[in-house]
Protein backbone atom coordinates (compact mmCIF):
# COMPACT_ATOMS: atom_id res chain seq x y z
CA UNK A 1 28.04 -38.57 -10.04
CA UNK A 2 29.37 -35.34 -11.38
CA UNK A 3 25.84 -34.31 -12.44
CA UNK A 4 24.05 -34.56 -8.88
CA UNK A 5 26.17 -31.25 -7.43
CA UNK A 6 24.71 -28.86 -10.54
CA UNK A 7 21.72 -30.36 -10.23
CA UNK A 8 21.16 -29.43 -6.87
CA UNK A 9 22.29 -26.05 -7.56
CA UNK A 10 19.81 -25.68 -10.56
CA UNK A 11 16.91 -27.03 -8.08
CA UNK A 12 18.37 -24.18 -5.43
CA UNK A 13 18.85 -21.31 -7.67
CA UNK A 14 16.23 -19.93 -9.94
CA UNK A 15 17.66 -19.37 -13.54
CA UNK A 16 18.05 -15.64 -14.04
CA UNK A 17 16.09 -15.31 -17.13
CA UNK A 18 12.89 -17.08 -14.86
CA UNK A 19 13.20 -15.67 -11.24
CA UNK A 20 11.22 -12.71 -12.39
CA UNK A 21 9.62 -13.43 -15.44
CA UNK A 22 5.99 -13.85 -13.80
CA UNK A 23 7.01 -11.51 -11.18
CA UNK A 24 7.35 -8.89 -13.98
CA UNK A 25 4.26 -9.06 -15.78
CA UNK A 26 1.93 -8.92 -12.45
CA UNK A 27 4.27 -5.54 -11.92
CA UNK A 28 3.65 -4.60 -15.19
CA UNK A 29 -0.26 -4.22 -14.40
CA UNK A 30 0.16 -2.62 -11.14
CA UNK A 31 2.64 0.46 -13.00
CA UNK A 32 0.30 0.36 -16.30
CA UNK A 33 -2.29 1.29 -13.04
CA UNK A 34 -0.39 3.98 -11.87
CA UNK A 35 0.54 5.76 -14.50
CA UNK A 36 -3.43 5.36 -15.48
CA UNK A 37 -4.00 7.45 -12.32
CA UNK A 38 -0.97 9.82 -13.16
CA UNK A 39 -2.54 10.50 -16.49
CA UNK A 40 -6.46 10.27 -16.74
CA UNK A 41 -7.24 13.36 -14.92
CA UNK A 42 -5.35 15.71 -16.97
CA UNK A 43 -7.62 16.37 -19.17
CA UNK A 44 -10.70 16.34 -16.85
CA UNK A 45 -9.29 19.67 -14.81
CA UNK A 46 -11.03 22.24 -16.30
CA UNK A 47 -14.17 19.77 -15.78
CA UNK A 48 -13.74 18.93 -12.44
CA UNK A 49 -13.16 22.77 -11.52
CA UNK A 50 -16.52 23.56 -12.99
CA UNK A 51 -18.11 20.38 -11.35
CA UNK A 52 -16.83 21.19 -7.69
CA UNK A 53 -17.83 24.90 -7.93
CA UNK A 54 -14.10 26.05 -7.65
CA UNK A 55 -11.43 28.44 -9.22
CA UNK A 56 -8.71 27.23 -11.70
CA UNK A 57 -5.88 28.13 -8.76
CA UNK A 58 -7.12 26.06 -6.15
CA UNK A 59 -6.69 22.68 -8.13
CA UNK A 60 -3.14 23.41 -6.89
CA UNK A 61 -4.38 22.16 -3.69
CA UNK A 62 -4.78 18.96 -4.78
CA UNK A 63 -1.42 18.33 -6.05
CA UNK A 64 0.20 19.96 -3.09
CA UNK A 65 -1.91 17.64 -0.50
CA UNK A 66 -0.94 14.75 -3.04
CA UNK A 67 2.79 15.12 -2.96
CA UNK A 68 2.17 16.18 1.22
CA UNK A 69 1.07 12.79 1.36
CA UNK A 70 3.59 10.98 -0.91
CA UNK A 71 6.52 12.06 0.72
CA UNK A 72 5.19 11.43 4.39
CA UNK A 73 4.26 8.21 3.68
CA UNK A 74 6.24 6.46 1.43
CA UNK A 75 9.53 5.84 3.96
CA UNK A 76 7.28 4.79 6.26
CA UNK A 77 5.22 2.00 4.14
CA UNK A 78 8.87 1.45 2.73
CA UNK A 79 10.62 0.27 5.97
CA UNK A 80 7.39 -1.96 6.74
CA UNK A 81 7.58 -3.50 3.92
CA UNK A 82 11.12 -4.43 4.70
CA UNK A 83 9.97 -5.74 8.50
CA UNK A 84 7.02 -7.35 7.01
CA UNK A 85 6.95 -8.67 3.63
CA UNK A 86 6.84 -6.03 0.68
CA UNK A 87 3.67 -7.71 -1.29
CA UNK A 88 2.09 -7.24 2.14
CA UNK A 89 2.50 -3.30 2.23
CA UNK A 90 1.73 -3.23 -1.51
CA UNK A 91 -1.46 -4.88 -0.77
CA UNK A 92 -2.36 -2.54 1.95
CA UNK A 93 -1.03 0.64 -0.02
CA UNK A 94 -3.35 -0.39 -2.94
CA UNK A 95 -6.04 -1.30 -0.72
CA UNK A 96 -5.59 2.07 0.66
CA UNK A 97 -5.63 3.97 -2.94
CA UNK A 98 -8.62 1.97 -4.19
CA UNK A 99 -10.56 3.61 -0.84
CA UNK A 100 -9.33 7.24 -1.90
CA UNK A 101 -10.04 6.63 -5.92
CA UNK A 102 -13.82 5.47 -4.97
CA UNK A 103 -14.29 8.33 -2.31
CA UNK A 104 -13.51 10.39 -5.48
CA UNK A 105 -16.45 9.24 -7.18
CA UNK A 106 -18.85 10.55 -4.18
CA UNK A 107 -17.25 13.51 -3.42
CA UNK A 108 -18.92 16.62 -4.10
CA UNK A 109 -17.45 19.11 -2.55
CA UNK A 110 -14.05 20.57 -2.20
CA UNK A 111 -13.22 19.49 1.33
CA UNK A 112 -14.06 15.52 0.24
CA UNK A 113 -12.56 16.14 -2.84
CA UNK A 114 -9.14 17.56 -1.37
CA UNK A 115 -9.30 14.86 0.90
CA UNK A 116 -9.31 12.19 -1.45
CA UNK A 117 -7.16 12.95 -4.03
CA UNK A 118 -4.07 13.62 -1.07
CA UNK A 119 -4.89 10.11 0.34
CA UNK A 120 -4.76 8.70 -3.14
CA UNK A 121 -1.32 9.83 -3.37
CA UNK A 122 -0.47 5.84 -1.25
CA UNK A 123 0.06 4.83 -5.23
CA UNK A 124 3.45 6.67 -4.97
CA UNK A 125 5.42 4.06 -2.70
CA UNK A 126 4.43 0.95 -5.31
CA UNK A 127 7.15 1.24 -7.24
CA UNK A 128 10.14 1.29 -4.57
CA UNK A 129 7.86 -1.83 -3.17
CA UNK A 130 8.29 -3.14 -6.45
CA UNK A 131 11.72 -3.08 -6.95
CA UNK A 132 12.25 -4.03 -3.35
CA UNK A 133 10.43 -7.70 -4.33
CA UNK A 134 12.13 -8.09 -7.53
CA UNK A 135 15.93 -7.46 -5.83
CA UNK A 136 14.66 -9.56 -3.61
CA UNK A 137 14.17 -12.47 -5.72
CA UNK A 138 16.97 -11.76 -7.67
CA UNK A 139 19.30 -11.40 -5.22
CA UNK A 140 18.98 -15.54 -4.75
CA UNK A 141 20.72 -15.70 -8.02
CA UNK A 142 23.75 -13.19 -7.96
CA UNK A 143 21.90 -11.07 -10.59
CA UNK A 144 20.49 -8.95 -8.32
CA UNK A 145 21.57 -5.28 -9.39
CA UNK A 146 21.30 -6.39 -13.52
CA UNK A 147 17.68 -8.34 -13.11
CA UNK A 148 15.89 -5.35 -11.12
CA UNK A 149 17.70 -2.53 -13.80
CA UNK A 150 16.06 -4.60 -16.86
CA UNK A 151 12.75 -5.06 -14.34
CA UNK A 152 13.16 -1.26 -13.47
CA UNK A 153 13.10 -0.62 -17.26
CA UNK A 154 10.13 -2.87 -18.56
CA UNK A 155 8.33 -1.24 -15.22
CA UNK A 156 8.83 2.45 -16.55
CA UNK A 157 7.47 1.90 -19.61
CA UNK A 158 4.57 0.70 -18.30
CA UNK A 159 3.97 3.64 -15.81
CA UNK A 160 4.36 5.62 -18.87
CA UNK A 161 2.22 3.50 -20.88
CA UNK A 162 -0.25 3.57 -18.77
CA UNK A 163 0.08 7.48 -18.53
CA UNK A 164 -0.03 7.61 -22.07
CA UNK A 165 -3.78 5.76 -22.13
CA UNK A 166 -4.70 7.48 -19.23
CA UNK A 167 -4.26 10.83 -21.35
CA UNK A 168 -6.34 9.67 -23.84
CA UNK A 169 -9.21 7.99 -21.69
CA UNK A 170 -9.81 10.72 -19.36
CA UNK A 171 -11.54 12.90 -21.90
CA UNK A 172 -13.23 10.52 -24.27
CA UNK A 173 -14.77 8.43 -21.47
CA UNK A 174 -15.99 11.99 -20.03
CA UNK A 175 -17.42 11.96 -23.77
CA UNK A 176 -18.87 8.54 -23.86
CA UNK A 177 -20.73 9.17 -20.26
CA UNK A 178 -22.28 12.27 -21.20
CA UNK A 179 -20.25 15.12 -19.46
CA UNK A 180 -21.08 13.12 -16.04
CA UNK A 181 -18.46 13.27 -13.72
CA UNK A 182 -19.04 10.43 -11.05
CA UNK A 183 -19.06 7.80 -13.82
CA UNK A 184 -16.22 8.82 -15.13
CA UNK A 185 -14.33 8.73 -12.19
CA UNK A 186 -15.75 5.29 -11.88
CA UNK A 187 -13.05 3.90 -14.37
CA UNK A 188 -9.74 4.47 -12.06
CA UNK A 189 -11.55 3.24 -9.56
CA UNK A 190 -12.02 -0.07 -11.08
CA UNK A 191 -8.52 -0.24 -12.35
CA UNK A 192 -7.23 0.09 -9.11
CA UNK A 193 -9.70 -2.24 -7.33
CA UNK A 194 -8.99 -4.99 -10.16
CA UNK A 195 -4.75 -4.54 -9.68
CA UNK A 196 -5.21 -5.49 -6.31
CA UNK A 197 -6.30 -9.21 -7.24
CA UNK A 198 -3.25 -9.26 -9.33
CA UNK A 199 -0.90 -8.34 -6.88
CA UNK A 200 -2.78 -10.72 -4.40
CA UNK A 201 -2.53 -13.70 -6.36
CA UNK A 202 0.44 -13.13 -9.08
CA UNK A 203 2.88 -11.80 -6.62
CA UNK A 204 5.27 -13.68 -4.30
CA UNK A 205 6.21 -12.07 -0.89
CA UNK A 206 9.54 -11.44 -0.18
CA UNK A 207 11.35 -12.73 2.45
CA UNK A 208 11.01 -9.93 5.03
CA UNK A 209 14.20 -9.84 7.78
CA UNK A 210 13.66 -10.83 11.66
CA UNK A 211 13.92 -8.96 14.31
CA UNK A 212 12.92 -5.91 13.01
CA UNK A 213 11.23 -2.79 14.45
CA UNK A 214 9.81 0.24 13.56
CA UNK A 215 11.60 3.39 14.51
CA UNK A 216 8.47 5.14 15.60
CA UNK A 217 10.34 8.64 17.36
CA UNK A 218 12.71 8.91 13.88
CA UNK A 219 9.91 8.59 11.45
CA UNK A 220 8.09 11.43 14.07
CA UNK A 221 11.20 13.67 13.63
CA UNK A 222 11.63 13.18 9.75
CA UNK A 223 7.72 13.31 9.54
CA UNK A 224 7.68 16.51 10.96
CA UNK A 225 10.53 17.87 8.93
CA UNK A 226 9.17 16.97 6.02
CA UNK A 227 5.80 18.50 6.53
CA UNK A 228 7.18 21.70 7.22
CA UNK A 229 9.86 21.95 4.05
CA UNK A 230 6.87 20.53 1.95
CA UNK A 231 4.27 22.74 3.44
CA UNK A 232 6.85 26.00 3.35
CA UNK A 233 7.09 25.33 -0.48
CA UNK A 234 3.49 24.85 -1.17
CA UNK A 235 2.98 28.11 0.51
CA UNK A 236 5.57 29.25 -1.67
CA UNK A 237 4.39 28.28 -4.36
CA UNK A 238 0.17 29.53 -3.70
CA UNK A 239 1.58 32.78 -1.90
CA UNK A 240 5.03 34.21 -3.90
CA UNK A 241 7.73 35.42 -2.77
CA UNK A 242 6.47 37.39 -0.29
CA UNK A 243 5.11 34.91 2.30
CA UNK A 244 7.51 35.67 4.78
CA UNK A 245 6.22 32.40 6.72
CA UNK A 246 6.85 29.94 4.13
CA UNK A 247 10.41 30.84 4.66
CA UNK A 248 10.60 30.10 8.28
CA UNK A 249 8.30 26.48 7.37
CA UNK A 250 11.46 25.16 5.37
CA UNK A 251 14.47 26.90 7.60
CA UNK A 252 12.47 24.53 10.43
CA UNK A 253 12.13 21.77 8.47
CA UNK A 254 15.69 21.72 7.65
CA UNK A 255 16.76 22.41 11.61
CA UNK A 256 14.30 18.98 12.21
CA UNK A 257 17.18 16.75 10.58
CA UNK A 258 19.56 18.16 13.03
CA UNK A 259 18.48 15.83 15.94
CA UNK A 260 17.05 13.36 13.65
CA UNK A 261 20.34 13.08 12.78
CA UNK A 262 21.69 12.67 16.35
CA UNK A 263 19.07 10.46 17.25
CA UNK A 264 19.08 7.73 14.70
CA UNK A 265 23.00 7.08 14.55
CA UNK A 266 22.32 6.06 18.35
CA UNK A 267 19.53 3.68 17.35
CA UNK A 268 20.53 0.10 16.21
CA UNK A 269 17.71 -0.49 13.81
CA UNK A 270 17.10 3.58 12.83
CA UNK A 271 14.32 4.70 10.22
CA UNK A 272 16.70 5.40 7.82
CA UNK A 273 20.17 4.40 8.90
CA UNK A 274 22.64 7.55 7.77
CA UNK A 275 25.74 5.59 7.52
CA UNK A 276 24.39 3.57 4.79
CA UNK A 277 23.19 6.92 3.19
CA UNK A 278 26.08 8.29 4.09
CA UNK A 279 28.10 5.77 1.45
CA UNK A 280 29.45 6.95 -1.85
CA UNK A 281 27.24 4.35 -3.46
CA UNK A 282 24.39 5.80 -1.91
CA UNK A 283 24.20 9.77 -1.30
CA UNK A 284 25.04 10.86 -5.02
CA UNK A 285 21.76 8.79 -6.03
CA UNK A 286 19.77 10.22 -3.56
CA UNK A 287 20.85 13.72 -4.23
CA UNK A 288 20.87 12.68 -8.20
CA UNK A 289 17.02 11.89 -7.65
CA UNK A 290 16.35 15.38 -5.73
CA UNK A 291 18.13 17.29 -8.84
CA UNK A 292 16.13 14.89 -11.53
CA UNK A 293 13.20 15.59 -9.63
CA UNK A 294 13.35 19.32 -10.49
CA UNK A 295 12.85 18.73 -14.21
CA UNK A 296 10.98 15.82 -14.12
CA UNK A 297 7.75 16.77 -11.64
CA UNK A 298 8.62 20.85 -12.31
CA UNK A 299 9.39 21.87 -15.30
CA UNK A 300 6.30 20.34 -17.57
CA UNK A 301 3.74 22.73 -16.65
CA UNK A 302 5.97 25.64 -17.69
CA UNK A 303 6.83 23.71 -20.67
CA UNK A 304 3.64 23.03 -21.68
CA UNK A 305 2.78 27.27 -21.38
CA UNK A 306 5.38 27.91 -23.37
CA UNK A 307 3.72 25.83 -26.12
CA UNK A 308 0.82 27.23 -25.77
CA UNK A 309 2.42 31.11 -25.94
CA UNK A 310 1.39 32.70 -29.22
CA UNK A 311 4.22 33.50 -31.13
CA UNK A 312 3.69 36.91 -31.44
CA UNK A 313 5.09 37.94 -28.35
CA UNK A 314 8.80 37.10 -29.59
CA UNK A 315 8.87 34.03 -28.30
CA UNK A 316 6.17 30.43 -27.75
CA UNK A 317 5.17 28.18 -30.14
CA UNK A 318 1.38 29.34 -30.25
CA UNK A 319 0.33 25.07 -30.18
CA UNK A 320 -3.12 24.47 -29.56
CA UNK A 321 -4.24 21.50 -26.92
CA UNK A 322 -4.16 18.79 -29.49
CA UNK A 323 -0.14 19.71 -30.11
CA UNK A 324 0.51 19.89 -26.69
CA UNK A 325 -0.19 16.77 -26.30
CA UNK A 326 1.48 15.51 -29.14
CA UNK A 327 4.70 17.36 -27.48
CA UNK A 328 3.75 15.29 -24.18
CA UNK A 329 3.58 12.00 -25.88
CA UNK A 330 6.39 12.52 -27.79
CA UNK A 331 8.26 12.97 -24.34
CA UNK A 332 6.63 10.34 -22.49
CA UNK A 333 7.77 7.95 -25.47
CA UNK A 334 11.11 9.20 -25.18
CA UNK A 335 11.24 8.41 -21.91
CA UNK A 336 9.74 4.76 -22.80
CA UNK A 337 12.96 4.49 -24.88
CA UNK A 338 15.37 5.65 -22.09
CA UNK A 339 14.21 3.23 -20.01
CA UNK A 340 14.28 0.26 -22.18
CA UNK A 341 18.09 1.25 -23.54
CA UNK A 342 19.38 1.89 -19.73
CA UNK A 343 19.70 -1.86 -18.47
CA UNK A 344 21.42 -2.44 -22.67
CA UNK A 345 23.76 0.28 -21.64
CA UNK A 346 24.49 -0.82 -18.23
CA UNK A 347 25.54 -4.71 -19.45
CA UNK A 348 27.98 -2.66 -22.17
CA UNK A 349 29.90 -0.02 -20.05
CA UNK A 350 28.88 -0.24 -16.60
CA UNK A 351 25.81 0.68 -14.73
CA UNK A 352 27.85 4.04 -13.22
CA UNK A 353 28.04 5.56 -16.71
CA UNK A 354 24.89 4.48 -17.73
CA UNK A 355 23.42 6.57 -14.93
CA UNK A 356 26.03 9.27 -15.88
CA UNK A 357 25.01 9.43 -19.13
CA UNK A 358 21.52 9.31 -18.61
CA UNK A 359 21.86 12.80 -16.69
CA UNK A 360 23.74 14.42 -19.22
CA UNK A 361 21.10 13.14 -21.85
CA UNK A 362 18.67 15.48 -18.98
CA UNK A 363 21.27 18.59 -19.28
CA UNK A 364 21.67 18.58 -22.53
CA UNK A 365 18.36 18.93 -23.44
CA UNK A 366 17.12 21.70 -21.44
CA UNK A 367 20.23 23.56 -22.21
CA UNK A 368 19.48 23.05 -25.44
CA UNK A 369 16.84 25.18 -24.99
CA UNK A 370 18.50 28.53 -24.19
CA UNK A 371 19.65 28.85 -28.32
CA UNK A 372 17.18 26.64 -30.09
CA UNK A 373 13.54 27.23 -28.48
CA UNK A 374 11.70 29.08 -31.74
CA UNK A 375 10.90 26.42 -33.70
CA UNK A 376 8.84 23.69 -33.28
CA UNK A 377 10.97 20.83 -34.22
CA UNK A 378 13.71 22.37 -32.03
CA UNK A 379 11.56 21.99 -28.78
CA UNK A 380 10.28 18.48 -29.93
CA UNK A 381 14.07 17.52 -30.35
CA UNK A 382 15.04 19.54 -26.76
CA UNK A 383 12.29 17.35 -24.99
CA UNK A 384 13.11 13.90 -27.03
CA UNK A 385 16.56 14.20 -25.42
CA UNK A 386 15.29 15.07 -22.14
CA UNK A 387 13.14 12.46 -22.35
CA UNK A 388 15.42 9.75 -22.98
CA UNK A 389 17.89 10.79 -19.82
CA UNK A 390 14.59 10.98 -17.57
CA UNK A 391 13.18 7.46 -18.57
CA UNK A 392 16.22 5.86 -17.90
CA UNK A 393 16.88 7.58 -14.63
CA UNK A 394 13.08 6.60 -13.10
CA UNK A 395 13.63 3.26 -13.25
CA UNK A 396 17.33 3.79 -12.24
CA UNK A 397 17.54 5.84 -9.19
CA UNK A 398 15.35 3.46 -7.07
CA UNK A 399 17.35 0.22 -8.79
CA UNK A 400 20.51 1.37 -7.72
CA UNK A 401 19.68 2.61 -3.82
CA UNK A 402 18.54 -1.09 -3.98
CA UNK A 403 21.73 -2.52 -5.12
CA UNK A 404 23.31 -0.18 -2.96
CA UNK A 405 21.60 -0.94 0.59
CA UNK A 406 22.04 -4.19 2.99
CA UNK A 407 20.12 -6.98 3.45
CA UNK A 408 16.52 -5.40 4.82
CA UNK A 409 16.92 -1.95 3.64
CA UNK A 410 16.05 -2.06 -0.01
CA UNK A 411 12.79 -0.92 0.57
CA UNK A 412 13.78 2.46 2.28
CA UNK A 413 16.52 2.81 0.20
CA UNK A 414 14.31 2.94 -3.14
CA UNK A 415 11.53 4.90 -0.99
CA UNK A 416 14.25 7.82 -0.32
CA UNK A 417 14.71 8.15 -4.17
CA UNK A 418 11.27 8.57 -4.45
CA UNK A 419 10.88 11.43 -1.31
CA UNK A 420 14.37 13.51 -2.18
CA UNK A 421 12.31 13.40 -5.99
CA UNK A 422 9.11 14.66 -4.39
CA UNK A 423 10.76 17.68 -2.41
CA UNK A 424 13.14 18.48 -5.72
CA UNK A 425 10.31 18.57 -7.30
CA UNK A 426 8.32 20.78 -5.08
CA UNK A 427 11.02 22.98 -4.44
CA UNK A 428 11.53 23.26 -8.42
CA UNK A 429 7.51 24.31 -8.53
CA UNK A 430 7.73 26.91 -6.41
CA UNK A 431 10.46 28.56 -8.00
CA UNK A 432 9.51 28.50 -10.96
CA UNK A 433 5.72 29.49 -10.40
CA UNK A 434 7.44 32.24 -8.93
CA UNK A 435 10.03 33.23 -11.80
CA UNK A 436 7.00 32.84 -14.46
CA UNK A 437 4.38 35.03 -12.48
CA UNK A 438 7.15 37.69 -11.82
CA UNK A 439 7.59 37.44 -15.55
CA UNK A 440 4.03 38.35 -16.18
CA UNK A 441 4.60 41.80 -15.02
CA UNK A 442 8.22 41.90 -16.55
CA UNK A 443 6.16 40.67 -20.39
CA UNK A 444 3.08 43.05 -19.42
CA UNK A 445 5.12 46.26 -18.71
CA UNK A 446 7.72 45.60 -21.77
CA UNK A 447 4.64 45.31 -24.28
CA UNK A 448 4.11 42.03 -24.54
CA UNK A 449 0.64 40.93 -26.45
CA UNK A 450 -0.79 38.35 -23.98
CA UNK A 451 -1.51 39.90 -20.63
CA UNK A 452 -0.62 36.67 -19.19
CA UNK A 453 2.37 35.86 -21.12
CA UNK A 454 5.65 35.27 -18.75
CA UNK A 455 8.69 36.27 -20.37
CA UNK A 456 11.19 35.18 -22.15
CA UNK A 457 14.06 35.20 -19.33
CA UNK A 458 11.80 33.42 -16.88
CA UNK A 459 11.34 30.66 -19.22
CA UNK A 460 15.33 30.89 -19.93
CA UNK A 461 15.45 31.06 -15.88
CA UNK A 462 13.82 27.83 -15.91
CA UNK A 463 15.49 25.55 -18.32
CA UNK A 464 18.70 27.14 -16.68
CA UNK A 465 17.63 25.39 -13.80
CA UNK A 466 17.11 21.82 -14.84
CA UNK A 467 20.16 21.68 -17.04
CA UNK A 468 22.54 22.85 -14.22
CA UNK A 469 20.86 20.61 -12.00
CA UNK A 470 20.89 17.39 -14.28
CA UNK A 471 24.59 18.96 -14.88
CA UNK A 472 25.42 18.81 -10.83
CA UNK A 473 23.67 15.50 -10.74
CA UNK A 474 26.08 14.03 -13.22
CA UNK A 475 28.88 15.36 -11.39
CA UNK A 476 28.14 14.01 -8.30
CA UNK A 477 27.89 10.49 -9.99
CA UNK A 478 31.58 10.62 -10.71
CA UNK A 479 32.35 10.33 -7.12
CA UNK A 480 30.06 6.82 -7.33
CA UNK A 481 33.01 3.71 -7.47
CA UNK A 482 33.20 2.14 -11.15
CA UNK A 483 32.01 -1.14 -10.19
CA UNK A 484 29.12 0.21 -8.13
CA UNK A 485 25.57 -1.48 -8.77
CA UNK A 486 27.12 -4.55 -10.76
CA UNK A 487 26.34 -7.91 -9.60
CA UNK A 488 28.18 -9.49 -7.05
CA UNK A 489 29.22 -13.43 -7.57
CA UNK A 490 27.15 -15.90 -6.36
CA UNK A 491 27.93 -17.56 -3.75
CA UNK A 492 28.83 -21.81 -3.66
């Protein structure tokens, strides 16, 4: 008789340790995917510049339409997924990426090509759909906020795993096909079109909320904003300094929230509903995102020069490709690390100085950088610290929003970390393309040996940067409440 009642309850309730145990490993493919995609054409650039009959600069293009499309879409795909069933819109998204990967294979040109590669950027939103389904699920067991940390964590080291094999694919399978470009674009394609049938048939929908709609004049207004701060920073980042227009692109952009603001705290089912962003569990992790984003999507290019910088100038490490990308894996594993030690952090303290933590890991390293940058050990260590705040913060960010929104907003909520990232990041790349190439002239003029050597105090500018803003971002989580992102009890 006393048995029947937890029973019941054990029939009702998933165990914690099984609600996402399948759930996990279908995920695990689909990031393993993405970071595939992330990595594999890396080392292909110089290749595919040649191939498409193009300069060196205008691959920059393709990144800016890429993150153009990444941040317009993803809070939209987000918020359907929370109307409609998350698996659905990850279906659609990848459905939607797999068209863009193959059109790479047949494009010839730069147009096609350009075209392509921005729409492929639909792979961005699968992770904030993936932690949206696995809060989901957890949420029917009280473990919510701990389940879709440790999920968030196996899921980052699979986007970097995946990143990590990209890397090394991309130029040996250009190798193995005889220099020939369509066939070796052929391989992400098939990766893509294969991680659809493993989302279709190894992952279980969520249970979408009724009575839904979809804000179509707010996502016009925030659409709109955010093409113009993107586009004013891409222009920024092409044109210098002196593009006079780019200026007036973002000063619009940022008027654009004005009556988006005014019009969604009117609506009763907004596109992104302010007073739930406005909540101290919820605006420091956006804004952490758009700070982490500065380090983490700008400052590895200029990283990655200063390897490269022969020594002789005063300053660089003079590494050739092959120990570059030793210094990349090295970070990329770090980051692995971070993520798996974040959710083992969280259980001990509490998941608010976890994420603390994790950012000061991020400021400490770059800072790091301003007396120890000579040797080559020193920047190893720098970026192994980095690394380790970054990884745990990926996975984080979007973990927490979730934990942090109502019932039928986690997908928006763990979109948003995902857009502020994208525009910190953007805004970080055109800064600091335009600190380095100012330091050109600064190097050139003070004798430097390489004519296209920046200096040393725009790289110093630059790690500046990301340290203070890891170091603002771990501020601003001190105004988070201590028992924020914990799980709540479960109710009878």
């Amino acid at each position: 008789m006393t048995t029947a009642p937890a029973s019941s309850t054990s029939q009702n309730v998933p165990r914690a340790g099984s609600v996402t145990f399948g759930l996990i490993g279908f995920l695990f493919l689909v990031e393993i995917v993405s970071g595939i995609l992330q990595g594999y054409y890396v080392p292909l650039i110089s290749d595919l510049v040649k191939y498409l009959h193009i300069r060196d600069a205008d691959f920059n293009w393709f990144e800016a339409a890429q993150l153009l499309v990444a941040a317009l879409t993803v809070p939209v795909l987000a918020k359907l997924g929370d109307m409609f069933g998350h698996k659905r819109i990850l279906l659609i998204s990848t459905v939607l990426t797999g068209l863009a990967t193959w059109a790479l294979v047949f494009a010839d040109n730069f147009v096609l090509f350009l075209i392509a590669w921005a729409l492929q950027g639909f792979y961005t939103v699968w992770l904030p759909l993936e932690i949206a389904l696995i809060f989901d699920r957890g949420r029917r067991t009280g473990r919510g906020p701990s389940q879709t940390r440790r999920a968030a964590g196996f899921l980052v080291v699979a986007l970097e795993t995946g990143a990590i094999v990209g890397a090394l694919l991309g130029g040996r399978v250009f190798g193995w096909f005889d220099h020939n470009v369509p066939l070796t674009l052929m391989i992400p394609a098939i990766a893509v079109t294969l991680v659809f049938f493993a989302v279709l048939f190894g992952v279980p929908e969520s249970t979408p909320l009724p009575g839904r709609r979809l804000d179509i004049v707010g996502f016009s207004i925030l659409t709109v904003g955010l093409l113009l701060i993107t586009s004013g920073l891409t222009f920024l980042r092409l044109n210098g300094m002196t593009a006079w227009w780019a200026y007036l692109l973002i000063v619009a952009g940022i008027a654009a929230f004005v009556p988006f603001a005014r019009y969604e705290l009117r609506q009763d089912d907004p596109a992104i509903d302010l007073r739930v962003l406005m909540q101290p569990t919820m605006w420091p992790v956006q804004l952490t995102a758009a700070l982490i984003g500065i380090s983490l999507l700008g400052a590895q290019a200029p990283l990655s020069a200063y390897a490269g910088t022969d020594p002789a100038n005063g300053y660089g490490l003079g590494l050739d490709s092959g120990d570059r990308s030793t210094l990349i894996g090295v970070y990329l594993i770090s980051m692995i690390i971070g993520a798996l030690f974040f959710p083992v952090l969280s259980r001990r303290l509490t998941p608010r100085v976890a994420l603390i933590g994790a950012a000061f890991l991020v400021a400490i390293g770059y800072l790091l950088f301003l007396p120890l940058h000579l040797q080559v050990w020193e920047v190893f260590m720098n970026m192994f610290i980095a690394g380790l705040g970054s990884g745990a913060l990926v996975g984080a960010m979007p973990a927490a929003a979730a934990a942090a929104a109502p019932l039928g907003q986690t997908g928006i909520a763990a979109a948003l970390t995902n857009t502020t990232k994208t525009i910190g990041g953007s805004f970080a790349s055109a800064v600091f393309g335009i600190v380095l190439a100012g330091g050109v002239i600064s190097a050139v003029s003070s004798g430097a040996v390489s004519s296209t050597a920046s200096s040393l105090a725009g790289y110093m500018t630059v790690w500046v940067i990301c340290g203070a803003g890891a170091l603002v971002a771990a501020v601003l989580l001190f105004f988070v409440p201590k028992l924020a992102f914990a799980d709540a009890a479960l109710p009878a």
